[in-house]
Protein backbone atom coordinates (compact mmCIF):
# COMPACT_ATOMS: atom_id res chain seq x y z
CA UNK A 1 0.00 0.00 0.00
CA UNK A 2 1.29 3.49 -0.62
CA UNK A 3 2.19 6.16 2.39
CA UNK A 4 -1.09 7.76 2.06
CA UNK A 5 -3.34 4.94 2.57
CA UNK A 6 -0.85 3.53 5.77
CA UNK A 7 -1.43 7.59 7.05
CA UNK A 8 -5.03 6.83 6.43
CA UNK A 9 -6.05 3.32 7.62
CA UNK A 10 -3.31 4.25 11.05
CA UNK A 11 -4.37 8.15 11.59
CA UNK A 12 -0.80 8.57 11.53
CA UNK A 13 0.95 11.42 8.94
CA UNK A 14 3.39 10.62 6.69
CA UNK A 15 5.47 12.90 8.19
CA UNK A 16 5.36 10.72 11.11
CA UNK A 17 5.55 7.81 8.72
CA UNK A 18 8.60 8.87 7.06
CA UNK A 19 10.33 9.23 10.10
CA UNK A 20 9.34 5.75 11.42
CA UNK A 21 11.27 4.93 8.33
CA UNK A 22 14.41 7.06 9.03
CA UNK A 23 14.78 5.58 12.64
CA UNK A 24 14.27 2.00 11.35
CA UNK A 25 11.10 1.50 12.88
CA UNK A 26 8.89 0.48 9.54
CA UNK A 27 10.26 -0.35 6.66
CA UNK A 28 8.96 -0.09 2.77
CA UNK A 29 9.37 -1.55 -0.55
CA UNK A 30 10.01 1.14 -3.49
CA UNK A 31 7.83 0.84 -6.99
CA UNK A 32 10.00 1.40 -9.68
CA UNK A 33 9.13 4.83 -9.94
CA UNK A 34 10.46 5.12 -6.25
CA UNK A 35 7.22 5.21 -4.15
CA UNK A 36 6.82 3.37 -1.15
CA UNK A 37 5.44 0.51 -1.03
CA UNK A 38 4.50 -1.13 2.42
CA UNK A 39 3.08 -4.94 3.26
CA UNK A 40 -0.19 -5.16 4.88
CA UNK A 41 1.39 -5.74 8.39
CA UNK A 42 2.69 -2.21 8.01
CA UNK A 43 -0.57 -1.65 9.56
CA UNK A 44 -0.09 -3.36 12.92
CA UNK A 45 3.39 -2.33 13.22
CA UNK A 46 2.51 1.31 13.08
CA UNK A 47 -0.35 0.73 15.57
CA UNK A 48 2.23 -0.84 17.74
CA UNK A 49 4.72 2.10 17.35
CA UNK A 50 2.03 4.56 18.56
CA UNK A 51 1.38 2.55 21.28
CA UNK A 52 4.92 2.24 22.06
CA UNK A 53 5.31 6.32 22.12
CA UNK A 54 2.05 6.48 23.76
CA UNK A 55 3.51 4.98 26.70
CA UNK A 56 6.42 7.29 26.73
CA UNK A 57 9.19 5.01 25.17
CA UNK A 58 11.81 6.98 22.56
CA UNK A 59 12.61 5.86 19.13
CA UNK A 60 15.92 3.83 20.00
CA UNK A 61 14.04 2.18 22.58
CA UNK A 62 11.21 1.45 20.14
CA UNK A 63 13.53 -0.02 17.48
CA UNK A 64 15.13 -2.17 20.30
CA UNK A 65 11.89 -3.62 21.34
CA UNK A 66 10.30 -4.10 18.01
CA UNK A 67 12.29 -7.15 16.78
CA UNK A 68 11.11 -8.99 19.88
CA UNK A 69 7.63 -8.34 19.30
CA UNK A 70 4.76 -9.87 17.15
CA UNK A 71 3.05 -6.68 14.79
CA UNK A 72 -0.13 -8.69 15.01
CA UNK A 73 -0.75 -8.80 19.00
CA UNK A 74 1.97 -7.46 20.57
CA UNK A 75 3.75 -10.17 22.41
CA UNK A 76 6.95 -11.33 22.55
CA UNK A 77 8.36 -13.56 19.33
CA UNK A 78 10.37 -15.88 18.88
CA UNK A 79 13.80 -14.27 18.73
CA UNK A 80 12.70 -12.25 21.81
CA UNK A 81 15.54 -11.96 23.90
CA UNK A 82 15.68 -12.13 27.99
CA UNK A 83 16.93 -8.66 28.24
CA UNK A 84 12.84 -7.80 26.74
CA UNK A 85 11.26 -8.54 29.93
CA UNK A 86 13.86 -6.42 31.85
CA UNK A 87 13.93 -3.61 29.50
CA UNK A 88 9.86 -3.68 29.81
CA UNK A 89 9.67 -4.24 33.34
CA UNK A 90 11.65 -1.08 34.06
CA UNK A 91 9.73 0.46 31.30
CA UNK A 92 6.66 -0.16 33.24
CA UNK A 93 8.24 1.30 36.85
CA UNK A 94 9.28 4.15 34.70
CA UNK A 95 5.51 4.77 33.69
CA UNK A 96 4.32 3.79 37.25
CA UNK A 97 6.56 6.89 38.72
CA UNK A 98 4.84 9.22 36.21
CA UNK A 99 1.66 8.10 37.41
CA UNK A 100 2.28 8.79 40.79
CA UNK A 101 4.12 11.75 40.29
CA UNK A 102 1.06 13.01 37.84
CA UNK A 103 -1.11 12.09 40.69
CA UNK A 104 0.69 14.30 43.54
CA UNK A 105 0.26 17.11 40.73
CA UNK A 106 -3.18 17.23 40.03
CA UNK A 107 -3.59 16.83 44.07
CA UNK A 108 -1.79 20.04 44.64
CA UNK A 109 -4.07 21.53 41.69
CA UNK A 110 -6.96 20.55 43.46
CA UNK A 111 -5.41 22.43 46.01
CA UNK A 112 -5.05 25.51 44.33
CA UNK A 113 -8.51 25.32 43.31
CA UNK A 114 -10.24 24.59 46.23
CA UNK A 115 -8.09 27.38 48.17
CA UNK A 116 -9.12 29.64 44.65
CA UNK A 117 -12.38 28.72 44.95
CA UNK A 118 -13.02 30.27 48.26
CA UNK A 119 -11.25 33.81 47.61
């Protein structure tokens, strides 16, 4: 399929498309006239990427993590390696911080607001 139907069918740009590309997170065929040219799993591997910088991973962390997973549901493969689960697992206390931390601020906006409210 060609970049603007993976933009369409992921809600991604192909900005953001192109630069999946350039930090060898998706990968594309080129037509002979040079277009790209990406397999249906493109699909699932873009959802995946999202998802991936959704929960607040970087690029070189993403392309790390990608071989080891499965575009299709998101588990681990069968080349994942052992150092996955670690690199996950401390991706997950990472994200468990932020929530806490995200937590204590909107407590101290509440705060605020309550104290504002009363002026």
């Amino acid at each position: 399929m060609r970049i603007g139907e993976l933009a369409r069918r992921t809600g991604v740009s192909e900005r953001s498309l192109r630069y999946y590309e350039q930090q060898d997170l998706l990968a594309a065929d080129r037509t002979q006239g040079g277009q790209r040219d990406y397999p249906e799993q493109a699909v699932d591997r873009v959802i995946r990427i999202q998802e991936l910088f959704a929960a607040g991973l970087h690029s070189k962390k993403i392309a790390q993590l990608l071989p080891c997973m499965w575009d299709t549901d998101g588990g681990p493969s069968q080349i994942a390696a052992p150092q996955l689960v670690d690199d996950l697992v401390a991706e997950r206390d990472r994200i468990d911080r932020m929530m806490v931390e995200l937590a204590n601020s909107r407590d101290v906006l509440d705060e605020v607001i309550k104290a504002a409210d009363h002026v």
